[in-house]
PDB file of N, CA and C in Angstrom:
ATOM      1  N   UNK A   1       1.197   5.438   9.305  1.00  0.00           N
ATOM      2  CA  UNK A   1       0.170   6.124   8.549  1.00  0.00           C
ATOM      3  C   UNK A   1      -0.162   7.432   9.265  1.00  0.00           C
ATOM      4  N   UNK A   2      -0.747   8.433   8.441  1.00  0.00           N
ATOM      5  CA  UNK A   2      -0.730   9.545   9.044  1.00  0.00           C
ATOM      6  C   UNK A   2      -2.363   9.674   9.508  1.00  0.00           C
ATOM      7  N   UNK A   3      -3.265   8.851   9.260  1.00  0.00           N
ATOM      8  CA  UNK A   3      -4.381   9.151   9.810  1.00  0.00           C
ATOM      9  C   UNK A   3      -5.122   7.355  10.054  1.00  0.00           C
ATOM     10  N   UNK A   4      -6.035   7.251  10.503  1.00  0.00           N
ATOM     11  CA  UNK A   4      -6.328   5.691  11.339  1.00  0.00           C
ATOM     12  C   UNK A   4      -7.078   5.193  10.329  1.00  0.00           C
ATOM     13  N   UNK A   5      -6.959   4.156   9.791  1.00  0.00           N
ATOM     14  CA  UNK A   5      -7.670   3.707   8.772  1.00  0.00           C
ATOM     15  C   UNK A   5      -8.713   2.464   9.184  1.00  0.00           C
ATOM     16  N   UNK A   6      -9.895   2.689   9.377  1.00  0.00           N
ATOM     17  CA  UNK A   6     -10.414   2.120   9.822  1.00  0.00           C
ATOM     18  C   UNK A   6     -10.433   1.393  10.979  1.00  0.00           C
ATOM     19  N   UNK A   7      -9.827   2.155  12.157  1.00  0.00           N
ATOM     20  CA  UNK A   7      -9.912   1.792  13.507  1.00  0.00           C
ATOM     21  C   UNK A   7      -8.495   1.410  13.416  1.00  0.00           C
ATOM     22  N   UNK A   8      -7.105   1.343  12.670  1.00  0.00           N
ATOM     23  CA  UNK A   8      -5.989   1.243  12.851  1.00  0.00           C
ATOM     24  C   UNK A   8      -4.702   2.595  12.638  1.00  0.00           C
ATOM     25  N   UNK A   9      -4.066   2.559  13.059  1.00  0.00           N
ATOM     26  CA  UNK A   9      -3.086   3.409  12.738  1.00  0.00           C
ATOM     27  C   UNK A   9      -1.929   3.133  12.066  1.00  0.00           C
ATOM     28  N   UNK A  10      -1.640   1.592  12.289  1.00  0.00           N
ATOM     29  CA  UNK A  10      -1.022   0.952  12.174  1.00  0.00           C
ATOM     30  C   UNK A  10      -0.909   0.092  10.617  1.00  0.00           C
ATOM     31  N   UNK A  11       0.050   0.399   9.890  1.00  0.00           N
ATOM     32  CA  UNK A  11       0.054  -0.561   8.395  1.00  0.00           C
ATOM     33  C   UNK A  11       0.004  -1.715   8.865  1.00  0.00           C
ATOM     34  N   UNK A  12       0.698  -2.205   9.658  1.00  0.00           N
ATOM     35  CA  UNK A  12       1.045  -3.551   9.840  1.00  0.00           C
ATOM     36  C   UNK A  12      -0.423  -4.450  10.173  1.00  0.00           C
ATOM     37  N   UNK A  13      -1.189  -3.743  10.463  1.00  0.00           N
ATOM     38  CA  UNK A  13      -2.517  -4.376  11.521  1.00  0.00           C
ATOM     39  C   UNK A  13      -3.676  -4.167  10.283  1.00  0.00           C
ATOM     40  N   UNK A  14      -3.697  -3.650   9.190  1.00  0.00           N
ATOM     41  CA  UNK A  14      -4.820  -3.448   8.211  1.00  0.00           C
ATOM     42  C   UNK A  14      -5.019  -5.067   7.563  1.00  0.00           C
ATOM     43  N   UNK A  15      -6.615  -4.958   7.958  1.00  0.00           N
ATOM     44  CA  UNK A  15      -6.857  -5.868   7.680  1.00  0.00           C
ATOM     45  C   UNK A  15      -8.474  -6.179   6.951  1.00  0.00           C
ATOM     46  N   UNK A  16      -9.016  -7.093   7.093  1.00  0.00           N
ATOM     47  CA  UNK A  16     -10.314  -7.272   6.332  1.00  0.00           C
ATOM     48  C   UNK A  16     -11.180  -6.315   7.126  1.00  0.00           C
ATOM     49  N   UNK A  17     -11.448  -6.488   8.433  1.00  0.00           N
ATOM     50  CA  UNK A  17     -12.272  -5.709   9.582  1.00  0.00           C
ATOM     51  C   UNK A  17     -11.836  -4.395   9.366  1.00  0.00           C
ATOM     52  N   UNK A  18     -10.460  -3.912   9.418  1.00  0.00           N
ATOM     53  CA  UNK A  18     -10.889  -2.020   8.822  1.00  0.00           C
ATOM     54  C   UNK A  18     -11.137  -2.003   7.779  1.00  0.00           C
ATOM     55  N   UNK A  19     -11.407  -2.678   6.275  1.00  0.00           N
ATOM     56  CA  UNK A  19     -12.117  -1.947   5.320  1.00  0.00           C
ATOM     57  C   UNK A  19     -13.388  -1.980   5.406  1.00  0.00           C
ATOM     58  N   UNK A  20     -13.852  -2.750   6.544  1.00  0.00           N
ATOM     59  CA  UNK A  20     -15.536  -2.563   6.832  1.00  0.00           C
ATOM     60  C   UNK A  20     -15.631  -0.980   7.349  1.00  0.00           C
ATOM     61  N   UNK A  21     -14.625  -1.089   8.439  1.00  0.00           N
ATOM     62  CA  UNK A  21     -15.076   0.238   9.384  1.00  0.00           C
ATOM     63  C   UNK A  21     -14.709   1.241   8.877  1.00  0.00           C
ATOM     64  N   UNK A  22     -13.697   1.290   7.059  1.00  0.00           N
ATOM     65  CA  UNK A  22     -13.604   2.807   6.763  1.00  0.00           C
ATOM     66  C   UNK A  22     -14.571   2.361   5.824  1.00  0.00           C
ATOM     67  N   UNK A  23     -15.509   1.896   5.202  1.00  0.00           N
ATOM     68  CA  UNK A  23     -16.407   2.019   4.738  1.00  0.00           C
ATOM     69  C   UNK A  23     -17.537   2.373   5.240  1.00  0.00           C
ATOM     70  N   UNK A  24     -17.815   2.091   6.235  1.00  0.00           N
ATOM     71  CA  UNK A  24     -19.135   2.054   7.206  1.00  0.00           C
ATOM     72  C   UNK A  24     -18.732   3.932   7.705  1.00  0.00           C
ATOM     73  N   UNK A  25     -17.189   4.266   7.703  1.00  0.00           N
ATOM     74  CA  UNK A  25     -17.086   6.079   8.000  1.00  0.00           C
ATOM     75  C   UNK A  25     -17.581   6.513   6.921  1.00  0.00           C
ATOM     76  N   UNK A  26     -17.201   6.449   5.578  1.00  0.00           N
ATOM     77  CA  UNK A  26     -17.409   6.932   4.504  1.00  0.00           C
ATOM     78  C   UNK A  26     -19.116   6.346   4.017  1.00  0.00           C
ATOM     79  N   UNK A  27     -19.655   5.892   4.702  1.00  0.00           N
ATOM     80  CA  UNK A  27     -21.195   5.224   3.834  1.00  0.00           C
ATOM     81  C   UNK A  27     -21.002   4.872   2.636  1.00  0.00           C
ATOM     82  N   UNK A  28     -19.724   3.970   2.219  1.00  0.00           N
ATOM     83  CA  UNK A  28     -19.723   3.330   1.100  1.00  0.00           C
ATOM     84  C   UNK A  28     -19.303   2.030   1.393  1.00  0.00           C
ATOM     85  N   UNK A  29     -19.987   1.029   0.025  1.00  0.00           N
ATOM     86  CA  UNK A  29     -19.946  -0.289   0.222  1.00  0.00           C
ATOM     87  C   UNK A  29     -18.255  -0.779   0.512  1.00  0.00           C
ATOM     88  N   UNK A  30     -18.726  -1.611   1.377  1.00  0.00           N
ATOM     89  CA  UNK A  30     -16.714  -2.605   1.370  1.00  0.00           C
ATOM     90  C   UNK A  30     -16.032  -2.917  -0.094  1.00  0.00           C
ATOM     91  N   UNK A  31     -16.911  -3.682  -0.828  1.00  0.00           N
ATOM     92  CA  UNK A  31     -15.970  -4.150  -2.097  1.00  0.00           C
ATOM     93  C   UNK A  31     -15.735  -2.607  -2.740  1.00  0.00           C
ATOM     94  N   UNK A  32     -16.113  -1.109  -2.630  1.00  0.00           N
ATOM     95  CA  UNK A  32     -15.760  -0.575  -2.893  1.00  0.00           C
ATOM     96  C   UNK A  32     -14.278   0.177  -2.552  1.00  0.00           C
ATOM     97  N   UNK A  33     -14.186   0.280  -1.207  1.00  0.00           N
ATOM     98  CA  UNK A  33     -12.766   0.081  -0.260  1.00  0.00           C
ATOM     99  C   UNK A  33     -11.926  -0.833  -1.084  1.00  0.00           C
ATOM    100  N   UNK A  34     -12.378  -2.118  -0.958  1.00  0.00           N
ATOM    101  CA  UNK A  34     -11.180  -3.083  -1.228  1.00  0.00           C
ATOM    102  C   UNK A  34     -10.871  -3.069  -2.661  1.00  0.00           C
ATOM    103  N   UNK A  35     -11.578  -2.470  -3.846  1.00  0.00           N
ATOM    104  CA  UNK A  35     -11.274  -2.142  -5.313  1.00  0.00           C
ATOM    105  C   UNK A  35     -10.054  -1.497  -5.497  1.00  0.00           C
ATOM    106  N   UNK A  36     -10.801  -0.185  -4.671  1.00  0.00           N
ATOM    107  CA  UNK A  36      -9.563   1.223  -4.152  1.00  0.00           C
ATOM    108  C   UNK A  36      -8.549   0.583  -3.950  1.00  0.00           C
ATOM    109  N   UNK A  37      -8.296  -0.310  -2.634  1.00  0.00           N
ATOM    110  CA  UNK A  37      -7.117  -0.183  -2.170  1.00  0.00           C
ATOM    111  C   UNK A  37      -6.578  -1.319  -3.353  1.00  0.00           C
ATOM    112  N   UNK A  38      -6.893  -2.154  -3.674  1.00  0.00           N
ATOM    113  CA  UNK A  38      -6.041  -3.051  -4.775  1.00  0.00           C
ATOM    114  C   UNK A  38      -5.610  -2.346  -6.029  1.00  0.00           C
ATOM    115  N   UNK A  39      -6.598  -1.100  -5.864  1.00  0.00           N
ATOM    116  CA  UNK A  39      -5.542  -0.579  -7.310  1.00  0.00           C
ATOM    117  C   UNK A  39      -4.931   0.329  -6.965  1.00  0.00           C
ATOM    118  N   UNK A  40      -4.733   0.957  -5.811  1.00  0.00           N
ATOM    119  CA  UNK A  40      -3.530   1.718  -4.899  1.00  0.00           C
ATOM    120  C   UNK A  40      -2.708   0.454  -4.730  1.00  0.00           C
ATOM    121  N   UNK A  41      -2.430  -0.610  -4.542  1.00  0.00           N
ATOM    122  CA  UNK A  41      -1.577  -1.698  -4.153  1.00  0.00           C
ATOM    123  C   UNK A  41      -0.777  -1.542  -5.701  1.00  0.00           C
ATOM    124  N   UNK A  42      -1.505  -2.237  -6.328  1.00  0.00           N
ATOM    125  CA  UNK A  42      -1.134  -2.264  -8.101  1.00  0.00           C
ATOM    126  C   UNK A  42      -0.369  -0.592  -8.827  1.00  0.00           C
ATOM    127  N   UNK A  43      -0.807   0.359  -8.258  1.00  0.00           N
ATOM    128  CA  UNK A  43       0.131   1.606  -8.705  1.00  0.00           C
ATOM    129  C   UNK A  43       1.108   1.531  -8.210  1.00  0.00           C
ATOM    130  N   UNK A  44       1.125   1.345  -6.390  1.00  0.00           N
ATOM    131  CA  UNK A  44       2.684   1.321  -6.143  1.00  0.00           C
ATOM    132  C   UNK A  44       3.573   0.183  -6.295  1.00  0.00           C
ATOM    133  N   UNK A  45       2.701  -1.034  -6.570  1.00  0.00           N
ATOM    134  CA  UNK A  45       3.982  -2.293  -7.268  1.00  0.00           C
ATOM    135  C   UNK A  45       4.561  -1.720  -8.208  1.00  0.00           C
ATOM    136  N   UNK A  46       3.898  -1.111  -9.295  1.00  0.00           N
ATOM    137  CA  UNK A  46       4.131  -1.143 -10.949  1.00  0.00           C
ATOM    138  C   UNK A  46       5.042  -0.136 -10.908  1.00  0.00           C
ATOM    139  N   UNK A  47       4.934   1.151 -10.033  1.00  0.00           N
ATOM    140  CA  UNK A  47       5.552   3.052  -9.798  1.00  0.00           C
ATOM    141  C   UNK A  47       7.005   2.608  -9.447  1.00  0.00           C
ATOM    142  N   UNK A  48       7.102   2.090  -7.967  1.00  0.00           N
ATOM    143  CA  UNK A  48       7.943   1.767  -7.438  1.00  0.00           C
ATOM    144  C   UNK A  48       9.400   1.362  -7.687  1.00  0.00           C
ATOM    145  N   UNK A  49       9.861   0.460  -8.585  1.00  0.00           N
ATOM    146  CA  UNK A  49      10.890   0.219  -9.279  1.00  0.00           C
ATOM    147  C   UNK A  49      11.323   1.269 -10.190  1.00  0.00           C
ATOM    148  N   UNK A  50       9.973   1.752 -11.086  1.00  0.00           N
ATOM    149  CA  UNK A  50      10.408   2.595 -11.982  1.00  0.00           C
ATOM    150  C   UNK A  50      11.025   4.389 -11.221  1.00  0.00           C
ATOM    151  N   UNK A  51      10.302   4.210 -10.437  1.00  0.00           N
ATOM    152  CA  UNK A  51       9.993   5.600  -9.725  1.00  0.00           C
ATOM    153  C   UNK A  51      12.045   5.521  -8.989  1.00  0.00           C
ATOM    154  N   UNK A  52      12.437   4.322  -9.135  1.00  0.00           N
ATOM    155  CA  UNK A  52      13.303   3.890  -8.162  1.00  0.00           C
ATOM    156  C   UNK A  52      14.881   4.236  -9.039  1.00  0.00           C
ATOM    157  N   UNK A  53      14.303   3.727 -10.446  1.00  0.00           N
ATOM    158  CA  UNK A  53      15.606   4.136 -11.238  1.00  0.00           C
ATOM    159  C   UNK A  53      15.367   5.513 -12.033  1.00  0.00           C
ATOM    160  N   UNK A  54      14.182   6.496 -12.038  1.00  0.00           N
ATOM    161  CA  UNK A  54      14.576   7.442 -12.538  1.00  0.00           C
ATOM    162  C   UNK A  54      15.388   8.517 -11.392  1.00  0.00           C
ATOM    163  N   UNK A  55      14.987   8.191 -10.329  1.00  0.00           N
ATOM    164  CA  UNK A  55      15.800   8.656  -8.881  1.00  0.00           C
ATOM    165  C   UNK A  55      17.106   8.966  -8.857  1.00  0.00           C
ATOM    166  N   UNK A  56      17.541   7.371  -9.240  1.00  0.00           N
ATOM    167  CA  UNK A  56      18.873   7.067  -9.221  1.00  0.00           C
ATOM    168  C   UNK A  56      19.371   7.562 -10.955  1.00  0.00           C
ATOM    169  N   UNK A  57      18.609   7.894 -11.541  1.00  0.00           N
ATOM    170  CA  UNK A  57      19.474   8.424 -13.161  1.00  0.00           C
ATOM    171  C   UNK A  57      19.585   9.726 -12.607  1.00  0.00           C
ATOM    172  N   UNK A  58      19.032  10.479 -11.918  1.00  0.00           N
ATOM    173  CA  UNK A  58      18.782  11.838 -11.388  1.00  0.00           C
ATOM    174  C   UNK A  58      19.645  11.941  -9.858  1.00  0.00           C
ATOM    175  N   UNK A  59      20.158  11.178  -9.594  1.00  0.00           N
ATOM    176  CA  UNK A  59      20.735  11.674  -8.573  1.00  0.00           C
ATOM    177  C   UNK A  59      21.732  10.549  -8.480  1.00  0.00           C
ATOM    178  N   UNK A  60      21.707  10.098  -8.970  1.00  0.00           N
ATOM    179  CA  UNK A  60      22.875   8.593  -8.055  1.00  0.00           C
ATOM    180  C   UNK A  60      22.562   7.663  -7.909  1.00  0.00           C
ATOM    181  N   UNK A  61      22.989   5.833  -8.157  1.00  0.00           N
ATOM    182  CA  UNK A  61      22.356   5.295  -7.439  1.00  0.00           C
ATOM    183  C   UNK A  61      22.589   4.872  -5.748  1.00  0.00           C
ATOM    184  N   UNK A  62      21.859   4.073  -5.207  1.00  0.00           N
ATOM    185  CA  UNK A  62      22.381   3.316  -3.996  1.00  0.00           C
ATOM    186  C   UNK A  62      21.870   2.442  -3.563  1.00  0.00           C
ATOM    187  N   UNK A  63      22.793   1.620  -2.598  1.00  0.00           N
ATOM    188  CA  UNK A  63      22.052   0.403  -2.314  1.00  0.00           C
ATOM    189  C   UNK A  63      20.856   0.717  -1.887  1.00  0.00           C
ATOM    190  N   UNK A  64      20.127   1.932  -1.449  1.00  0.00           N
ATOM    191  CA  UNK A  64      18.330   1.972  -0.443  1.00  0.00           C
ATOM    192  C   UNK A  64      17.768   2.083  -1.803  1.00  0.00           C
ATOM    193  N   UNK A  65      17.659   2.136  -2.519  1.00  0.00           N
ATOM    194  CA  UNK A  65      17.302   2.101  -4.172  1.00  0.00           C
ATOM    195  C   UNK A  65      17.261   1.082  -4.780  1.00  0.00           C
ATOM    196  N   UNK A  66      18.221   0.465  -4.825  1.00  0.00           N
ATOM    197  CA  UNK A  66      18.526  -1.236  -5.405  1.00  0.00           C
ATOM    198  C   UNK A  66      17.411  -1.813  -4.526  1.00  0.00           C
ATOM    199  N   UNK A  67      17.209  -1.916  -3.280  1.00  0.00           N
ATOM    200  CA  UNK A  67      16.588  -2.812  -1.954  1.00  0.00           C
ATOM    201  C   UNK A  67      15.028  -2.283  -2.084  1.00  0.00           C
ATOM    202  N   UNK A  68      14.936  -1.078  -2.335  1.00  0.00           N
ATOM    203  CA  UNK A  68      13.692  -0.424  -1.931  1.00  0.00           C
ATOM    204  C   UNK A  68      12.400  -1.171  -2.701  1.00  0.00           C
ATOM    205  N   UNK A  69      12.386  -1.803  -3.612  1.00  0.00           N
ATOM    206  CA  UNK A  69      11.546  -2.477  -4.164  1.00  0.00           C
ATOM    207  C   UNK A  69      11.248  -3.395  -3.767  1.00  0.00           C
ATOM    208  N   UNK A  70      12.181  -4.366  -3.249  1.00  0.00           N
ATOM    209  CA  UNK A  70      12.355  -5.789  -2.924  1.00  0.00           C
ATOM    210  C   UNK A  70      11.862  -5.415  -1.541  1.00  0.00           C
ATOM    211  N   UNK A  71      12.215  -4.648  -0.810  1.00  0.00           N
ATOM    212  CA  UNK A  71      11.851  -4.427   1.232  1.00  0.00           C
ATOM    213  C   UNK A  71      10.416  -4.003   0.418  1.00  0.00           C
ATOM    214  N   UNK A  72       9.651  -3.475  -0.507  1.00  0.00           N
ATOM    215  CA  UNK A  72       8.204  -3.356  -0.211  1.00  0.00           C
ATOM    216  C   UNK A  72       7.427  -3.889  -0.608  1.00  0.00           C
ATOM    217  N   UNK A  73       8.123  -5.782  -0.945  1.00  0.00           N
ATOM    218  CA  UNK A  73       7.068  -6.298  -1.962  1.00  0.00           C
ATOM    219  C   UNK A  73       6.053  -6.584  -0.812  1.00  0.00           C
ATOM    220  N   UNK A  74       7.143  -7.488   0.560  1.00  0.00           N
ATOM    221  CA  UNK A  74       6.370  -8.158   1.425  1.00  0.00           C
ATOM    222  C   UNK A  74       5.273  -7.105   2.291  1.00  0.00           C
ATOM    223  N   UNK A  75       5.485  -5.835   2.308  1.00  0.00           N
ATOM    224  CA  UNK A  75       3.975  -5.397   3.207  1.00  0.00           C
ATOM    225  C   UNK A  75       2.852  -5.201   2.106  1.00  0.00           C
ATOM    226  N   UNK A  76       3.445  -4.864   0.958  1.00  0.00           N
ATOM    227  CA  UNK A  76       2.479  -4.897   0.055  1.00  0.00           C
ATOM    228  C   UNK A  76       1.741  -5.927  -0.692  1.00  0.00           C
ATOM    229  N   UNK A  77       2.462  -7.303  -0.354  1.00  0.00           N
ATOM    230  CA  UNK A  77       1.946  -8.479  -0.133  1.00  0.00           C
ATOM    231  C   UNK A  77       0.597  -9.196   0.543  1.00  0.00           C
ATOM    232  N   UNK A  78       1.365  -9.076   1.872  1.00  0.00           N
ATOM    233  CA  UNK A  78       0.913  -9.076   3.267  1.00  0.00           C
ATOM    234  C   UNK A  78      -0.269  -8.186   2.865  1.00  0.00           C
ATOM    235  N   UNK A  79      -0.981  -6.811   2.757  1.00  0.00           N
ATOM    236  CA  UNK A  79      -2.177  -5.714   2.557  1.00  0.00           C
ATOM    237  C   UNK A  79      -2.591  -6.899   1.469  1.00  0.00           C
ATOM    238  N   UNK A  80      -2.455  -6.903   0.708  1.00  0.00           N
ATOM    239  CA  UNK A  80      -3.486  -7.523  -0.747  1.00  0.00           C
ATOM    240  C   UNK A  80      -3.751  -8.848  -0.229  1.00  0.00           C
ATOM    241  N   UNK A  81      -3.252  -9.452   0.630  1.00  0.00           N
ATOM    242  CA  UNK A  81      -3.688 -11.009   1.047  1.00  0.00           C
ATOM    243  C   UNK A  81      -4.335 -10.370   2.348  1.00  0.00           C
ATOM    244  N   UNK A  82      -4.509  -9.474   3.523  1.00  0.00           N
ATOM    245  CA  UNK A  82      -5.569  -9.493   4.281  1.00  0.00           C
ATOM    246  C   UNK A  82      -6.851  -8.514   3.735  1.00  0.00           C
ATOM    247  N   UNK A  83      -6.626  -7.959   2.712  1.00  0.00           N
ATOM    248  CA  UNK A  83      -8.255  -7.732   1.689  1.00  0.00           C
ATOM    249  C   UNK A  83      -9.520  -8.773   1.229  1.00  0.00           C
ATOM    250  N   UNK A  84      -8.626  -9.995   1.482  1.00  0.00           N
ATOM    251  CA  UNK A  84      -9.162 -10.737   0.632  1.00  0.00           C
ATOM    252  C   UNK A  84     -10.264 -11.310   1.631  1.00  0.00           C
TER     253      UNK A  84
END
């Protein structure tokens, strides 16, 4: 990530405790954070595939294209189950 999200830098480490602490930066409520980020989760499930074959009609396909959906179900998994 390019900036610390609530005391992490790290995707892998986001969890329930930083959407307190980027809420508590921003003075807005948590379930407001965790709305946000579930429907940022939900754009890039839904984008992703599609975003994946107009790529490949436009340029080619390849196997990092075929895979690229499937390699991002699990972190995007993983984020929507430590929101909760």
């Amino acid at each position: 990530m390019a900036m610390s999200f609530g005391g992490t830098s790290n995707p892998n480490f986001v969890a329930s405790k930083n959407t307190e602490g980027l809420a508590s930066d921003f003075g807005i409520q948590r379930k407001a954070v965790t709305q946000e980020l579930n429907s940022l989760i939900d754009s890039v499930s839904e984008s992703l595939p599609l975003t994946a074959a107009e790529y490949a009609n436009s340029f080619g396909d390849s196997s990092v294209l075929q895979r690229l959906p499937i390699v991002a179900r699990k972190p995007v998994c993983r984020l929507r189950s430590q929101l909760k």
